[in-house]
Protein backbone atom coordinates (compact mmCIF):
# COMPACT_ATOMS: atom_id res chain seq x y z
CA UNK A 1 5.44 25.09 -12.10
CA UNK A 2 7.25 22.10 -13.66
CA UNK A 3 5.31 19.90 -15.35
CA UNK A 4 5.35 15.76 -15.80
CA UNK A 5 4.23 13.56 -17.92
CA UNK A 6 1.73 10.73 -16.50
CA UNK A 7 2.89 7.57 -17.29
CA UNK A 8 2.78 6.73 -20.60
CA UNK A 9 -0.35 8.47 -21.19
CA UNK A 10 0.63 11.57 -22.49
CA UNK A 11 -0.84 13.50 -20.17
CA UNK A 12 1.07 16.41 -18.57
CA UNK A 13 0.10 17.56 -15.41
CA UNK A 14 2.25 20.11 -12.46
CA UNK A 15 4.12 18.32 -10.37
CA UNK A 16 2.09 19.58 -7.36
CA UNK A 17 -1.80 18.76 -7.85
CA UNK A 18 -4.81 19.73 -5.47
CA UNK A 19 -6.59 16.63 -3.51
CA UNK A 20 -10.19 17.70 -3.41
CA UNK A 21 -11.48 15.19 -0.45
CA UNK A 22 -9.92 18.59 2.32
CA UNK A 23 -13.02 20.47 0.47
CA UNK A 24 -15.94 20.63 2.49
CA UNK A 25 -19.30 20.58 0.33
CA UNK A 26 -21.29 22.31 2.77
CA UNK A 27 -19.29 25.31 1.75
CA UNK A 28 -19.43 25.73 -1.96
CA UNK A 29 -18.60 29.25 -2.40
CA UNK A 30 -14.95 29.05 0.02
CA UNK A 31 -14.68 25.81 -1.65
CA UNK A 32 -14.92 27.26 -5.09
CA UNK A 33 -12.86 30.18 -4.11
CA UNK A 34 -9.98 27.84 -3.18
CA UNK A 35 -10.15 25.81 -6.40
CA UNK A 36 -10.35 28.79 -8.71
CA UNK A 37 -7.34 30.22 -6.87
CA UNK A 38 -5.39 27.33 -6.98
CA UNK A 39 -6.23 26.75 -11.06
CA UNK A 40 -4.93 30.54 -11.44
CA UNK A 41 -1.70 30.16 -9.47
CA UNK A 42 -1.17 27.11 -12.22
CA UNK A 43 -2.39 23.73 -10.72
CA UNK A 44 -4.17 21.67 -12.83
CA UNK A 45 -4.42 18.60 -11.73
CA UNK A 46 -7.59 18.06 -9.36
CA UNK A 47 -8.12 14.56 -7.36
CA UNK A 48 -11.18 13.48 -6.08
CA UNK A 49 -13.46 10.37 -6.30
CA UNK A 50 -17.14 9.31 -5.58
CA UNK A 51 -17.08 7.90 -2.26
CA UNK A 52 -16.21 12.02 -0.82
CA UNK A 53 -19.36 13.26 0.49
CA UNK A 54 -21.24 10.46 -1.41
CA UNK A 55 -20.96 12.19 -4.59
CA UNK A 56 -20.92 15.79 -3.63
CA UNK A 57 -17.27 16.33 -3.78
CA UNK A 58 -17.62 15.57 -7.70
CA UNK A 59 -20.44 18.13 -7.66
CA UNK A 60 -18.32 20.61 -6.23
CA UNK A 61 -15.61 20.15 -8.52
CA UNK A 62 -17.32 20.02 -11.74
CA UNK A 63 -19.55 23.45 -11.01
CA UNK A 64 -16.21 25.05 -9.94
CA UNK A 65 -13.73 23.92 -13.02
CA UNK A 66 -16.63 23.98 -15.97
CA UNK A 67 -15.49 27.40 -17.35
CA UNK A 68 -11.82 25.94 -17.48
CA UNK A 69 -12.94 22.17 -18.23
CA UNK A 70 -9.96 21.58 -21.03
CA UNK A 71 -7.60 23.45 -19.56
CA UNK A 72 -7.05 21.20 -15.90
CA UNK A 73 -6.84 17.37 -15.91
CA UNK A 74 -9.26 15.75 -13.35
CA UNK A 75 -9.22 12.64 -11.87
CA UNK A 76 -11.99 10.69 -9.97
CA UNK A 77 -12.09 7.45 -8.21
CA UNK A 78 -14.04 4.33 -8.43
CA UNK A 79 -15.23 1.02 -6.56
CA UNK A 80 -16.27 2.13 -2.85
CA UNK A 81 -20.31 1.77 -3.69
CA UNK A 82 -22.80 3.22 -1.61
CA UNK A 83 -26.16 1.70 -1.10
CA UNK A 84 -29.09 4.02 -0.52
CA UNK A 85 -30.33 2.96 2.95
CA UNK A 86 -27.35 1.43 4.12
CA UNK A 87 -24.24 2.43 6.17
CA UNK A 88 -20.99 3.07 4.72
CA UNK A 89 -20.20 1.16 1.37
CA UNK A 90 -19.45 -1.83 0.14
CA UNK A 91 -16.35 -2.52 -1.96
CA UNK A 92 -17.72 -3.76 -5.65
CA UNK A 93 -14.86 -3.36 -8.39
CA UNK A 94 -17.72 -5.13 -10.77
CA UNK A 95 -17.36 -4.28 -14.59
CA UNK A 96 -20.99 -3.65 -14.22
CA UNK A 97 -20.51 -1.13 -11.08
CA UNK A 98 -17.79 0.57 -12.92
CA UNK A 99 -19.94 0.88 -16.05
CA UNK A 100 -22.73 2.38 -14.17
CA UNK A 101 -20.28 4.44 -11.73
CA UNK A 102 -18.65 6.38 -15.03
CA UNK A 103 -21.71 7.62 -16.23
CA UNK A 104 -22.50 8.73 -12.68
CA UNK A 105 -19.15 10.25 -12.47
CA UNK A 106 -19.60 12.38 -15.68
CA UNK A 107 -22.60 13.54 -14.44
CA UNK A 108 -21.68 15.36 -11.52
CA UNK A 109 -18.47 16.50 -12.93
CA UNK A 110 -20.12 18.57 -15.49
CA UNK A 111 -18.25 16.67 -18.57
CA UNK A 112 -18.14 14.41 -21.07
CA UNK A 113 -14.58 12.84 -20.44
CA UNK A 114 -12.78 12.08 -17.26
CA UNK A 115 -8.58 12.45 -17.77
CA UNK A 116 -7.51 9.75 -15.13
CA UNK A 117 -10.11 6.83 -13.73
CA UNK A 118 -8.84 5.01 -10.88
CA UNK A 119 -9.86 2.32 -9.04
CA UNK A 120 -10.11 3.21 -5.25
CA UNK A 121 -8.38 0.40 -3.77
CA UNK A 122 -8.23 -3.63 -4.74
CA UNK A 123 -7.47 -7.09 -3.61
CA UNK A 124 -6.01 -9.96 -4.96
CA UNK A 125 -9.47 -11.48 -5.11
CA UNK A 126 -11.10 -9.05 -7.60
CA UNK A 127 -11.58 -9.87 -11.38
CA UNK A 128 -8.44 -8.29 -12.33
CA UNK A 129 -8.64 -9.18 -16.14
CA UNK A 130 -12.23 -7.91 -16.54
CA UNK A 131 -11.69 -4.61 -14.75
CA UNK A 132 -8.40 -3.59 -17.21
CA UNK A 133 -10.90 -5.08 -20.00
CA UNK A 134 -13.82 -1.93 -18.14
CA UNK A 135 -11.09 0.33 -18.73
CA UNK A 136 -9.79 -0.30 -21.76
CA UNK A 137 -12.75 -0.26 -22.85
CA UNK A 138 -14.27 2.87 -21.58
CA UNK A 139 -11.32 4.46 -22.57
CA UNK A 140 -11.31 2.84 -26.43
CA UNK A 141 -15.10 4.93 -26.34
CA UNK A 142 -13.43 8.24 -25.31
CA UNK A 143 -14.87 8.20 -21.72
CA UNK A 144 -11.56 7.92 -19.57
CA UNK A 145 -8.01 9.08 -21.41
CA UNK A 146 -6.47 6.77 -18.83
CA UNK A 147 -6.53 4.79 -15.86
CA UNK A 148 -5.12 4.39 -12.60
CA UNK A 149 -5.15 2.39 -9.28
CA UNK A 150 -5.32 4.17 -5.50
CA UNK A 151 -3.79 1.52 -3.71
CA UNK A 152 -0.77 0.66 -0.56
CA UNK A 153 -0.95 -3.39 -1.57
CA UNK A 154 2.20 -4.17 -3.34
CA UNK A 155 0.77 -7.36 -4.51
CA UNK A 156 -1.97 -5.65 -6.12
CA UNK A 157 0.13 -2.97 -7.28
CA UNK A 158 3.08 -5.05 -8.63
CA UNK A 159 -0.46 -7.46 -10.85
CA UNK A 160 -1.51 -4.20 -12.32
CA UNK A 161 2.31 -3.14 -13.36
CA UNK A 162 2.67 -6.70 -14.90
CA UNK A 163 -0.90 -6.74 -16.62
CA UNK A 164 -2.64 -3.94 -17.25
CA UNK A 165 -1.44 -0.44 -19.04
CA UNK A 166 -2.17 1.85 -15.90
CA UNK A 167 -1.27 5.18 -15.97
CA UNK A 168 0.06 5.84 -12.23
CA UNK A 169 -0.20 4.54 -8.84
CA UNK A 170 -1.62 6.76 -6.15
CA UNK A 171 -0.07 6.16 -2.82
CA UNK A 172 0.21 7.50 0.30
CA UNK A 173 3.81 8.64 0.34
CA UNK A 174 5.70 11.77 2.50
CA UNK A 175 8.54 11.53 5.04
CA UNK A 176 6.29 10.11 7.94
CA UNK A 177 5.09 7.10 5.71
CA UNK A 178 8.43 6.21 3.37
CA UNK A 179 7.03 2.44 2.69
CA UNK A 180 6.43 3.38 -1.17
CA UNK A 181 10.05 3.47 -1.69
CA UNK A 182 10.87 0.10 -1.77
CA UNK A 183 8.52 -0.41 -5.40
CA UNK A 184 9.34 3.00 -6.70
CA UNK A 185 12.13 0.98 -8.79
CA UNK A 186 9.22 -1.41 -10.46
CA UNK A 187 6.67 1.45 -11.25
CA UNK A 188 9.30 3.79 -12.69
CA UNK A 189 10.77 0.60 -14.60
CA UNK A 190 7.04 -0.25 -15.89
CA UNK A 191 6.98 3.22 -17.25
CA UNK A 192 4.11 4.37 -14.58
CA UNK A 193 4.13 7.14 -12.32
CA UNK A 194 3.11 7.94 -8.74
CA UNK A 195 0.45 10.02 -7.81
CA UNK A 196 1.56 11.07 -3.92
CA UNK A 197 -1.08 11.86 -1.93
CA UNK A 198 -1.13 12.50 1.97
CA UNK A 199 2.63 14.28 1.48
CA UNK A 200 2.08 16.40 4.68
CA UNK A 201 0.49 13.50 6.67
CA UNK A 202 -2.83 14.99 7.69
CA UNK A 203 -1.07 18.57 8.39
CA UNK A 204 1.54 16.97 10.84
CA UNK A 205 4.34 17.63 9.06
CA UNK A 206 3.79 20.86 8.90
CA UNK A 207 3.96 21.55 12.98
CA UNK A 208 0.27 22.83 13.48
CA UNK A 209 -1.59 20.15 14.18
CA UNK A 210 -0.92 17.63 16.82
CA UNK A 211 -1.95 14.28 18.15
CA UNK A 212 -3.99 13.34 20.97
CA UNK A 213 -2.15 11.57 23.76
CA UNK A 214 -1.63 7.52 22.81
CA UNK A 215 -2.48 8.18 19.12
CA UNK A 216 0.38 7.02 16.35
CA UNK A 217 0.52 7.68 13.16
CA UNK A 218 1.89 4.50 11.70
CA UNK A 219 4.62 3.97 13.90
CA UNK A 220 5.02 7.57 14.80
CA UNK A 221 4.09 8.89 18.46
CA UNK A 222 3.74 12.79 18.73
CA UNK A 223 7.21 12.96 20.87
CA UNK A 224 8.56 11.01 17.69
CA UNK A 225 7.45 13.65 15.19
CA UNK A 226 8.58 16.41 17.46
CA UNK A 227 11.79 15.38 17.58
CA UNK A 228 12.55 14.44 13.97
CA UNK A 229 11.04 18.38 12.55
CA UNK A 230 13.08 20.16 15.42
CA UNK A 231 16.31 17.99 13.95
CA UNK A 232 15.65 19.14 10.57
CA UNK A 233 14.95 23.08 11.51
CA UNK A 234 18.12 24.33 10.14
CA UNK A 235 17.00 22.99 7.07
CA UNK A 236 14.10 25.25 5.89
CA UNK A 237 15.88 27.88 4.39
CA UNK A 238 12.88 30.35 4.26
CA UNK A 239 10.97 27.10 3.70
CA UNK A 240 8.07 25.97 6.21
CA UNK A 241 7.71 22.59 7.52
CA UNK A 242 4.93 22.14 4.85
CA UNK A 243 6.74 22.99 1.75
CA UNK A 244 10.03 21.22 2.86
CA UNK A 245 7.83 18.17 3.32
CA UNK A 246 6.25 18.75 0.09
CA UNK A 247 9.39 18.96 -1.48
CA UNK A 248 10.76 15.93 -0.40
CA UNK A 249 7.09 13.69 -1.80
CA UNK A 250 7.86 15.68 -4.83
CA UNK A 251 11.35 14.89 -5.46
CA UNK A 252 11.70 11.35 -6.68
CA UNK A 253 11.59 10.96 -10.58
CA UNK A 254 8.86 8.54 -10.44
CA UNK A 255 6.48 11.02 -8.26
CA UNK A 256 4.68 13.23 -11.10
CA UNK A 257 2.65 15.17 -8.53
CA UNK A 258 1.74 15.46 -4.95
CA UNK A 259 -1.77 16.33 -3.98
CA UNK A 260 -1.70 17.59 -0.73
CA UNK A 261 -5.07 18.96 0.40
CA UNK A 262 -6.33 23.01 1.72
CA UNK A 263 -9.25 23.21 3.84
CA UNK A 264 -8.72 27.41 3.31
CA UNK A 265 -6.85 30.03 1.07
CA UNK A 266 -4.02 30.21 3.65
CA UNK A 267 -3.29 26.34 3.38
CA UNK A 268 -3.68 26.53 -0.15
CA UNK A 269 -1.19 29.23 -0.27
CA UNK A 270 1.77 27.83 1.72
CA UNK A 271 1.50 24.50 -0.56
CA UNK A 272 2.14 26.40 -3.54
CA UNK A 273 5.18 27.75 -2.21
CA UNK A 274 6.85 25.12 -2.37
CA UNK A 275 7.09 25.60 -6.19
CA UNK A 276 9.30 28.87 -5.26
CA UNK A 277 10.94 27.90 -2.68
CA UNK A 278 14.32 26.79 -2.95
CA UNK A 279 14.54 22.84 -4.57
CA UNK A 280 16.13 20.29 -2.36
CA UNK A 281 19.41 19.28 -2.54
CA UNK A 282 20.58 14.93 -2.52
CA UNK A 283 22.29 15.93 0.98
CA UNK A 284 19.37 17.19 1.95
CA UNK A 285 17.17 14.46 1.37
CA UNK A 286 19.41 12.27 2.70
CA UNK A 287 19.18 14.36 5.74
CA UNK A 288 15.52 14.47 5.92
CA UNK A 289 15.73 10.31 4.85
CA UNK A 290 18.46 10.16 7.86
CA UNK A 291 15.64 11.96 10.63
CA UNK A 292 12.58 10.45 9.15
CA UNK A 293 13.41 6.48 8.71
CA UNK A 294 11.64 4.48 6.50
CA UNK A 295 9.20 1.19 7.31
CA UNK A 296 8.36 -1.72 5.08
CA UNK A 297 4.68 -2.61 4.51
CA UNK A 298 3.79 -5.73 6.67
CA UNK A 299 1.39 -7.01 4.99
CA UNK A 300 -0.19 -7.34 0.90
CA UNK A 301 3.28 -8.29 0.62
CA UNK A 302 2.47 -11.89 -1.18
C-alpha cells in the first residue's frame, strides 16, 4: 500500500485508512475480527472519535489494536460533549473540555499517546487561539503527536490553515460530494493534508444500497446516481463501483488517505482492493469529474 506523509507532521500513514464509526460495539468480537484483518492486509491508520457510541467505539478500538499499539497510527475526535442525563450533546470546544476529554480519550484507547487529535467540527465563534494553545500544548507534553480539524466550513478551515500548525483536514470528499475541491489548492499550499472520509457516500457509490423515494443526497436524487454509475460502467476495468470511487477520493496529491468504513469482512475486503486494482488514469478522472459534477458549499463561506 503506498504510503503518505501527514502534513508536516511526520507521520506516515497508507493512503487508504479504516473509519471506525461503521463498527458496531454491540459486536466486539466481528468488530475485532474486521480491525485485525484490516491491520494485517496493511492499514494502519484507524479513525474514530468520542461522540461514536458515547465512548464505546474508542473502547473497541483500543482492546482490538493494543497488541499492535506502535505499529498503526490512531486518531480520535474531540468537542461533541455528552452530558450524563441529557439527550444528544452539546458542542463545547473549551480548553478545559478538551483537557478533560484527552485523558478520557487515552483511557479507553488503551494508551498513553494519541497520533492525530482533532477537533470534531468548529465555528467561527469558538476560542480559536486558546484551542491551538490546548493542542500545542498537549502535544509539547507528549499526549497528541499532532492535531487536526473534522470540518466542511471553509471559513473555519481556511482560520486554522492561516493560524494554527494542523496536521490535516478531514472532510467529507468522493465523487457525489466534490465541494472540497475548490480549497484543496490552500491546504496543499499550507503544507496540510486531507483526511477523506465518506469516499463511497454511505455505500451509494458502490450500487448496493439505495435511497428511499424523495430522499437526496446533497443534490443527488436516486435516478441522478443511477444514471451517472451506469455512464461510467465501461470504466471499471475489473474494478467495482466501490474501489473506482475509492480511487478517485484517493487520487488528489493533497488526499493522504481515505477512510471509508466496513460494517463486515466482505466490505472490508472490496475496499482494500482498490490498492490492487488498476490506478486511475487523468482521462479517467476527468471522465468520472465529467459524470459526477461538482457543487460549491453555500454557506461557511465568509
Amino acid at each position: 500500500m503506498k504510503r503518505n506523509v501527514l502534513g508536516q507532521s511526520g507521520i506516515e500513514i497508507g493512503e487508504l485508512g479504516f473509519g471506525c464509526m461503521s463498527l458496531d460495539a454491540s459486536k466486539p468480537e466481528e468488530s475485532t475480527r474486521i480491525l485485525r484483518e484490516a491491520f494485517d492486509a496493511g492499514v494502519t491508520f484507524f479513525d474514530t472519535a468520542d461522540l461514536y457510541d458515547a465512548g464505546k467505539n474508542e473502547e473497541l478500538v483500543g482492546q482490538a489494536l493494543q497488541a499492535c499499539r506502535h505499529e498503526v497510527v490512531i486518531a480520535t475526535k474531540v468537542g461533541n460533549r455528552i452530558i450524563p442525563g441529557q439527550a444528544g450533546w452539546t458542542w463545547d470546544p473549551s480548553p478545559a473540555y478538551i483537557e478533560t476529554a484527552v485523558e478520557q480519550s487515552l483511557r479507553r484507547l488503551r494508551t498513553d499517546y494519541i497520533d492525530l487529535y482533532q477537533l470534531h467540527g468548529g465555528t467561527m465563534d469558538d476560542p480559536f487561539d486558546e484551542i491551538v494553545e490546548t493542542m500545542e500544548r498537549l502535544q509539547a507534553r507528549g499526549l497528541i503527536r499532532a492535531y487536526g480539524i473534522s470540518s466542511i466550513r471553509p471559513n473555519v478551515i481556511l482560520h486554522y490553515l492561516k493560524h494554527s500548525q494542523i496536521a490535516s483536514v478531514m472532510m467529507q470528499y468522493s465523487l457525489l460530494d466534490r465541494r472540497p475541491e475548490e480549497w484543496f489548492p490552500a491546504i496543499e499550499e499550507a503544507g496540510v493534508s486531507v483526511i477523506a472520509r465518506g469516499p463511497v457516500a454511505r455505500g451509494l457509490l458502490g450500487g448496493g444500497k439505495r435511497m428511499a423515494d424523495g430522499e437526496t443526497y446533497l443534490q443527488w436524487t436516486q435516478a441522478d446516481i443511477d444514471a451517472a454509475l451506469a455512464s461510467i460502467q465501461e470504466m471499471l476495468d475489473g474494478r467495482s463501483a466501490t474501489q473506482l470511487s475509492l480511487a478517485f477520493a484517493m487520487y488528489p496529491k493533497v488526499v493522504a488517505t481515505a477512510v471509508p468504513g466496513a460494517s463486515s469482512l466482505a466490505q472490508l475486503r472490496e475496499n482494500l482492493g482498490v490498492c490492487t486494482a488498476p490506478s486511475l488514469t487523468a482521462e479517467e478522472i476527468r471522465k468520472l469529474s465529467d459524470a459526477f459534477p461538482a457543487a460549491k458549499y453555500e454557506a461557511h463561506r465568509a
